[in-house]
C-alpha atoms as a PDB file:
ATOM      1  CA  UNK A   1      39.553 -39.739 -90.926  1.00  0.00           C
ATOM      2  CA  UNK A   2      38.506 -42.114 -87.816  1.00  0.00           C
ATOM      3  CA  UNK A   3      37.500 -40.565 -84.532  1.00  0.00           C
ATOM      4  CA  UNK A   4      38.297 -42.697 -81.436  1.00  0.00           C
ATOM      5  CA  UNK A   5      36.073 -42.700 -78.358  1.00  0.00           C
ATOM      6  CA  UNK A   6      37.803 -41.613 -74.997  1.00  0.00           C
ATOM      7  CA  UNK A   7      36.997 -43.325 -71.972  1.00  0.00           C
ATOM      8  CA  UNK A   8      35.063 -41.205 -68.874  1.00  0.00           C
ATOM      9  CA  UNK A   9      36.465 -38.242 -68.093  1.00  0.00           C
ATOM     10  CA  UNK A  10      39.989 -38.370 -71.060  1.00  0.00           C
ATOM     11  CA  UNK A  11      38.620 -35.579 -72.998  1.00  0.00           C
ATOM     12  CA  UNK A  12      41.432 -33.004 -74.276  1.00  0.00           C
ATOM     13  CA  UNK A  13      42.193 -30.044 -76.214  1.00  0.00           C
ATOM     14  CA  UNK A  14      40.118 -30.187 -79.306  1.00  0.00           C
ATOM     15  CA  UNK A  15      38.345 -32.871 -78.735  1.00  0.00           C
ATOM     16  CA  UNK A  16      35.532 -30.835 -79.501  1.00  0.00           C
ATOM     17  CA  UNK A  17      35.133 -27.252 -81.282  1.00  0.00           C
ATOM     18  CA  UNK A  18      32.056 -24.478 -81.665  1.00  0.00           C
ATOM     19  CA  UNK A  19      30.530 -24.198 -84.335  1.00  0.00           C
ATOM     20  CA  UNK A  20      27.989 -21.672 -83.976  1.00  0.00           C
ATOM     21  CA  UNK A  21      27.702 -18.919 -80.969  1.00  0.00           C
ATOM     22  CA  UNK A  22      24.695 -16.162 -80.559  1.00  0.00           C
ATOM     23  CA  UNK A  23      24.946 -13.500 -77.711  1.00  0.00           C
ATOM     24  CA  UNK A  24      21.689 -12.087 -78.677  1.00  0.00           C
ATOM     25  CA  UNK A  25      18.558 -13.143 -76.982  1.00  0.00           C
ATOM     26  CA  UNK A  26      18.849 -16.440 -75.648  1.00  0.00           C
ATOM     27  CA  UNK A  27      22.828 -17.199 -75.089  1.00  0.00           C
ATOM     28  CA  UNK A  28      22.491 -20.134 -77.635  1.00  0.00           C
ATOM     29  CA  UNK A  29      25.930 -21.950 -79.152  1.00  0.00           C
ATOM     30  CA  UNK A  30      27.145 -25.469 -80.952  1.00  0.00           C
ATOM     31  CA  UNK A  31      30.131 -27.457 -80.423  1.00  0.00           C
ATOM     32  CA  UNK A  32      30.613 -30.444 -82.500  1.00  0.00           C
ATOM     33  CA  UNK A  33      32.461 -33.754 -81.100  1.00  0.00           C
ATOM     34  CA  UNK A  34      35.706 -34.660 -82.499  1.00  0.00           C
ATOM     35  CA  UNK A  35      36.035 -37.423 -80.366  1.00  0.00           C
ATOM     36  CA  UNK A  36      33.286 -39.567 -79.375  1.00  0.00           C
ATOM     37  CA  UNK A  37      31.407 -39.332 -75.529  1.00  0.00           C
ATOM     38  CA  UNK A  38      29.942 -41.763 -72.992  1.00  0.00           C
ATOM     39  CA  UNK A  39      29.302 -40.140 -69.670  1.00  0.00           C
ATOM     40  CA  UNK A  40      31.039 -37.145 -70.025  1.00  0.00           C
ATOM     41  CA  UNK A  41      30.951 -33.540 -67.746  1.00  0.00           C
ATOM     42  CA  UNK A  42      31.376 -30.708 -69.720  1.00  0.00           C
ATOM     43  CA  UNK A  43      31.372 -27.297 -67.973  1.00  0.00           C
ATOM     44  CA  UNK A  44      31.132 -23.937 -70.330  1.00  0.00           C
ATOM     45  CA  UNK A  45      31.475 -20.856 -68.861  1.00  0.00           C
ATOM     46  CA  UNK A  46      32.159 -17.499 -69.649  1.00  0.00           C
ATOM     47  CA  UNK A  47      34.594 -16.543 -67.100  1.00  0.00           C
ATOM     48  CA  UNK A  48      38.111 -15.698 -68.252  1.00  0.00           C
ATOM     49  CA  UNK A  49      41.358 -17.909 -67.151  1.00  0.00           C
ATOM     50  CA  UNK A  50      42.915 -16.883 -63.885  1.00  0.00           C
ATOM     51  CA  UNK A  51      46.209 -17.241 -66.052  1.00  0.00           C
ATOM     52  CA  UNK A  52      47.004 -20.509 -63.733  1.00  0.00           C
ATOM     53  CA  UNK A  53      45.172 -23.117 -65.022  1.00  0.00           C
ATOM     54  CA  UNK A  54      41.954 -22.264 -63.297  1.00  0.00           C
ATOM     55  CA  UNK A  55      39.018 -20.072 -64.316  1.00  0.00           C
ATOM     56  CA  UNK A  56      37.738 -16.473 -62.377  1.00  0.00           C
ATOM     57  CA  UNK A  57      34.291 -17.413 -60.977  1.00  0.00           C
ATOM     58  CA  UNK A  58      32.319 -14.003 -61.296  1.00  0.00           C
ATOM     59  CA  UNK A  59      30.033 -15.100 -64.248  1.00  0.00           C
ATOM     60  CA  UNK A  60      27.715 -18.088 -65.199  1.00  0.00           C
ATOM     61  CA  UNK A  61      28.420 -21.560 -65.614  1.00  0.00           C
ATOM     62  CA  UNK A  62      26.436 -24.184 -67.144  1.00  0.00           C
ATOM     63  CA  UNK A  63      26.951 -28.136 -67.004  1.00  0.00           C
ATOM     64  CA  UNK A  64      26.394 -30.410 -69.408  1.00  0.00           C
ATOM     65  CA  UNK A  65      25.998 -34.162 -68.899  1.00  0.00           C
ATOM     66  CA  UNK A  66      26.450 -36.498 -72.209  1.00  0.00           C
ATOM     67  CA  UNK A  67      24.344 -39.199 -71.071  1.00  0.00           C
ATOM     68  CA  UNK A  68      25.426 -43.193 -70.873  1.00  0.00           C
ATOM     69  CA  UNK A  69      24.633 -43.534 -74.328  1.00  0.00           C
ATOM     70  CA  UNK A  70      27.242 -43.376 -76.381  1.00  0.00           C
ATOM     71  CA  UNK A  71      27.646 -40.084 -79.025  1.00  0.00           C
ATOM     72  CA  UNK A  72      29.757 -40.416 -81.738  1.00  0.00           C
ATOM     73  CA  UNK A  73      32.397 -37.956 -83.366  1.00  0.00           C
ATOM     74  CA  UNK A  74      31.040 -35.620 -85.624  1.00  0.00           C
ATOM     75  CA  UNK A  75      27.582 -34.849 -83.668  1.00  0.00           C
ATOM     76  CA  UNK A  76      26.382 -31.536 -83.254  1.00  0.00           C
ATOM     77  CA  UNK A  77      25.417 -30.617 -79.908  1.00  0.00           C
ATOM     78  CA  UNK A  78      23.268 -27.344 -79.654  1.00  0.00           C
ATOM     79  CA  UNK A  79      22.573 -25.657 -76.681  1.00  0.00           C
ATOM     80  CA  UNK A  80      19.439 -23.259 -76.380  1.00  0.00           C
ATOM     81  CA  UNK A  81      18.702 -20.867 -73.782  1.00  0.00           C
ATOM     82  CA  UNK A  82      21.896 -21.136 -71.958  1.00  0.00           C
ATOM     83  CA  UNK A  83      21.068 -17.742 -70.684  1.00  0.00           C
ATOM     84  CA  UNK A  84      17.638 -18.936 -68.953  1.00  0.00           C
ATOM     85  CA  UNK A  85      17.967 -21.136 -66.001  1.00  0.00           C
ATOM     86  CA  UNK A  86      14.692 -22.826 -66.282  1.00  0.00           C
ATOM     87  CA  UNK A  87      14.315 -22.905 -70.269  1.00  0.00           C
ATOM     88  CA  UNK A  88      17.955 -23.917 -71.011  1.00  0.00           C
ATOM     89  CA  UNK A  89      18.506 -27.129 -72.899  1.00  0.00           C
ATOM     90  CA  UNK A  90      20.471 -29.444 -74.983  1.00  0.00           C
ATOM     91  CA  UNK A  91      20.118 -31.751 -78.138  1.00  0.00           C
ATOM     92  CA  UNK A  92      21.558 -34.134 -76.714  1.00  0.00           C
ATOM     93  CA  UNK A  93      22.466 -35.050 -72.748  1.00  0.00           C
ATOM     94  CA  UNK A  94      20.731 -32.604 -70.204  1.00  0.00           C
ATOM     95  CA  UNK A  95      21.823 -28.757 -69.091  1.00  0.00           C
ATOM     96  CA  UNK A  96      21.639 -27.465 -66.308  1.00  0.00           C
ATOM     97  CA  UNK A  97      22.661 -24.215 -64.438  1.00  0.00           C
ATOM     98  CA  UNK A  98      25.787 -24.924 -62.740  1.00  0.00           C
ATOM     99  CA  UNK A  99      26.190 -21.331 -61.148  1.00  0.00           C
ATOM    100  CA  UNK A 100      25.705 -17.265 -61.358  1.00  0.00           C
ATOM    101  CA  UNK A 101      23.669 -16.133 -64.409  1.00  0.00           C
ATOM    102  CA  UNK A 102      25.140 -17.338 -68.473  1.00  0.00           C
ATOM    103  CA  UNK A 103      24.861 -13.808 -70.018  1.00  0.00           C
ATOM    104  CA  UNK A 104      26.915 -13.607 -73.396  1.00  0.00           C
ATOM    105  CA  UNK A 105      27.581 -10.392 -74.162  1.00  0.00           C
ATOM    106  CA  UNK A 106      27.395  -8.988 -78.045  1.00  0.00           C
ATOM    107  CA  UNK A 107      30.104  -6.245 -77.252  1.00  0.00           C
ATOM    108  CA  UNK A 108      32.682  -8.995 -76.671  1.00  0.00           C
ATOM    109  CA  UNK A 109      32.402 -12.067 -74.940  1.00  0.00           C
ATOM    110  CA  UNK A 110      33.777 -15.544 -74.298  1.00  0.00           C
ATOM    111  CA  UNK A 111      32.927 -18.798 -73.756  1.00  0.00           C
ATOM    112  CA  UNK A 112      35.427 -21.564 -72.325  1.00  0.00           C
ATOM    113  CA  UNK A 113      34.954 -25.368 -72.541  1.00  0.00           C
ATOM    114  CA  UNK A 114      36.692 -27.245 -69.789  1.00  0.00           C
ATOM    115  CA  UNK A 115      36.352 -30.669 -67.440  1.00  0.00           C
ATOM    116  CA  UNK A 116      36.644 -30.399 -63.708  1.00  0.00           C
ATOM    117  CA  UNK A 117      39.966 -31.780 -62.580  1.00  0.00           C
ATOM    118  CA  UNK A 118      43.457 -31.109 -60.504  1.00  0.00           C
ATOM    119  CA  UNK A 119      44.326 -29.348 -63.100  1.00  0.00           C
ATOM    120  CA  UNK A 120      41.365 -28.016 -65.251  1.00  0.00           C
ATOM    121  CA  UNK A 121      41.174 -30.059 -68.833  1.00  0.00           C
ATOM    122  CA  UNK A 122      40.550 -26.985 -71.416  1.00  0.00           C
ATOM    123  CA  UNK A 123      38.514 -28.167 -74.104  1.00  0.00           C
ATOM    124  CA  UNK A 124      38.128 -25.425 -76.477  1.00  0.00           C
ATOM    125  CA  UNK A 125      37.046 -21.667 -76.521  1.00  0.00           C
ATOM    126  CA  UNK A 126      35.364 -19.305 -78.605  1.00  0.00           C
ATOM    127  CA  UNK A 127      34.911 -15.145 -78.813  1.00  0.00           C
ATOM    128  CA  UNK A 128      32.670 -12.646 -80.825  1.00  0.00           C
ATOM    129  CA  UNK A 129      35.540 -10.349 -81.486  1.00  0.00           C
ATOM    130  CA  UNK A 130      39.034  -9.538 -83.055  1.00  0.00           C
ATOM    131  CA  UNK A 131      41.370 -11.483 -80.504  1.00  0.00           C
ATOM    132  CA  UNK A 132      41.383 -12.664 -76.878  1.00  0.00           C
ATOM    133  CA  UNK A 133      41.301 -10.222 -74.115  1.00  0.00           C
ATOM    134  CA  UNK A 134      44.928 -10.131 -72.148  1.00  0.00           C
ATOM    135  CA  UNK A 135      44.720 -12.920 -70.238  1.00  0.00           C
ATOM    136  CA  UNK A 136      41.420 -14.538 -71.705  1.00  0.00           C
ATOM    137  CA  UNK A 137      42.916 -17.933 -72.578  1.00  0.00           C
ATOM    138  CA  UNK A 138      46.440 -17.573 -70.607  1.00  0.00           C
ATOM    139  CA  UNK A 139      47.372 -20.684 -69.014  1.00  0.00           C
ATOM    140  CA  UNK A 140      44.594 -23.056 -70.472  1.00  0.00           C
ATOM    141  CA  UNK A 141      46.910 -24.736 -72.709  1.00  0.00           C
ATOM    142  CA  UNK A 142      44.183 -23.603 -75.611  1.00  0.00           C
ATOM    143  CA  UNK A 143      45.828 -21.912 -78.436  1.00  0.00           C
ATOM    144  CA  UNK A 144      44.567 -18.448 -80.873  1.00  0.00           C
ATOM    145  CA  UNK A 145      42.930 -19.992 -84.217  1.00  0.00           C
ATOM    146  CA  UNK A 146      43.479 -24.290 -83.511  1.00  0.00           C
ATOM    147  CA  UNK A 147      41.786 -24.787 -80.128  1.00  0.00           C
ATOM    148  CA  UNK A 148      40.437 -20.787 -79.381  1.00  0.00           C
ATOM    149  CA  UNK A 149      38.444 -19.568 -81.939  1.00  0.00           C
ATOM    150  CA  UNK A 150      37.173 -15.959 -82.590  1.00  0.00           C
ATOM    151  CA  UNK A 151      35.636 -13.974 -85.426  1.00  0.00           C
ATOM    152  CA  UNK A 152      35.074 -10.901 -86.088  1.00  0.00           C
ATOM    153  CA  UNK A 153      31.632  -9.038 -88.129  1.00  0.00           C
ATOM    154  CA  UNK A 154      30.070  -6.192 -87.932  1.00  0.00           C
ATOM    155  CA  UNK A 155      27.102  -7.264 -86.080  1.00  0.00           C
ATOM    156  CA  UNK A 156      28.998  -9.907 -82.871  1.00  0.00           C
ATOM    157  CA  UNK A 157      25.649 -11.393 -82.012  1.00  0.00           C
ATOM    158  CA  UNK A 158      26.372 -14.542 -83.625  1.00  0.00           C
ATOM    159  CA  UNK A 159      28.878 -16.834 -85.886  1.00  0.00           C
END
C-alpha cells in the first residue's frame, strides 16, 4: 500500500491512528502516521467535542510540532510524560504544553487528535473504556471503531 505525503496543514481523518495509550503515571500514548508530515501542528487533548465541531476547553492540551524534516507514513510517534509540563516529550518533533494540566484518567478517559482551523480538522481519537461518552466524539466527523478507537480490559491504564 503507498502512503502519500500531504502538504502543510491537509491532514484528515485517519491520517494517523493510536497505537498505544497509558493513563497511569505519566499520561504516555503512540499514534502512528498514515500519511506522511512536514511541518505539521497537531493538538491532542482530552477535552470532549462541544457536539459543533469544536472542543470544551476545561482540560489539558498539548501541541505537537513535526519538525521541517520530512516523516514518513508508518512512523511511530511516542509521546512521554504528556502529563508533566516540564518532562513531556516526543520521539520525534518537540511537545509542548499548550494549556491547563494533560491528566488521563484510568476510570475512563479520552484523548482527541485535531488541527487548528475554521472548522477543527479531527484527526483521530482514542478511549480506555467500553464506548464513547454521549457526546464524546459528536460532531468531529470521527467515527466508533475506523477513526475513534476504544478498548476495553480489566485494568484501563493502558492499550
Amino acid at each position: 500500500m503507498a502512503f502519500s505525503q500531504n502538504a502543510f496543514g491537509a491532514l484528515s481523518a485517519g491520517d494517523i491512528a493510536f497505537v498505544a495509550f497509558n493513563a497511569d503515571g505519566d499520561d504516555d500514548f503512540a499514534i502512528v502516521l498514515l500519511a506522511g508530515v512536514t511541518n505539521e501542528i497537531i493538538y491532542f487533548t482530552y477535552n470532549n467535542s462541544n457536539g459543533s465541531g469544536g472542543i470544551n476547553n476545561n482540560e489539558g492540551i498539548i501541541k505537537w510540532v513535526s519538525g521541517a524534516t520530512s516523516i514518513d507514513a508508518g512512523t511511530i510517534i511516542i509521546f512521554t510524560d504528556a502529563g508533566n509540563s516540564s518532562t513531556l516529550s516526543s520521539s520525534l518533533g518537540t511537545l509542548s504544553n499548550e494549556d491547563g494540566d494533560f491528566n488521563l484518567s484510568a476510570s475512563g478517559d479520552c484523548i482527541l487528535a485535531y488541527q487548528t482551523g475554521s472548522p477543527i480538522t479531527f484527526l483521530a481519537g482514542i478511549r480506555n473504556e467500553d464506548e464513547p461518552s454521549a457526546g464524546e466524539i459528536t460532531g468531529t466527523g470521527l467515527t466508533e471503531g475506523t477513526t475513534f478507537i476504544t478498548f476495553s480490559t480489566t485494568n484501563r491504564d493502558g492499550g
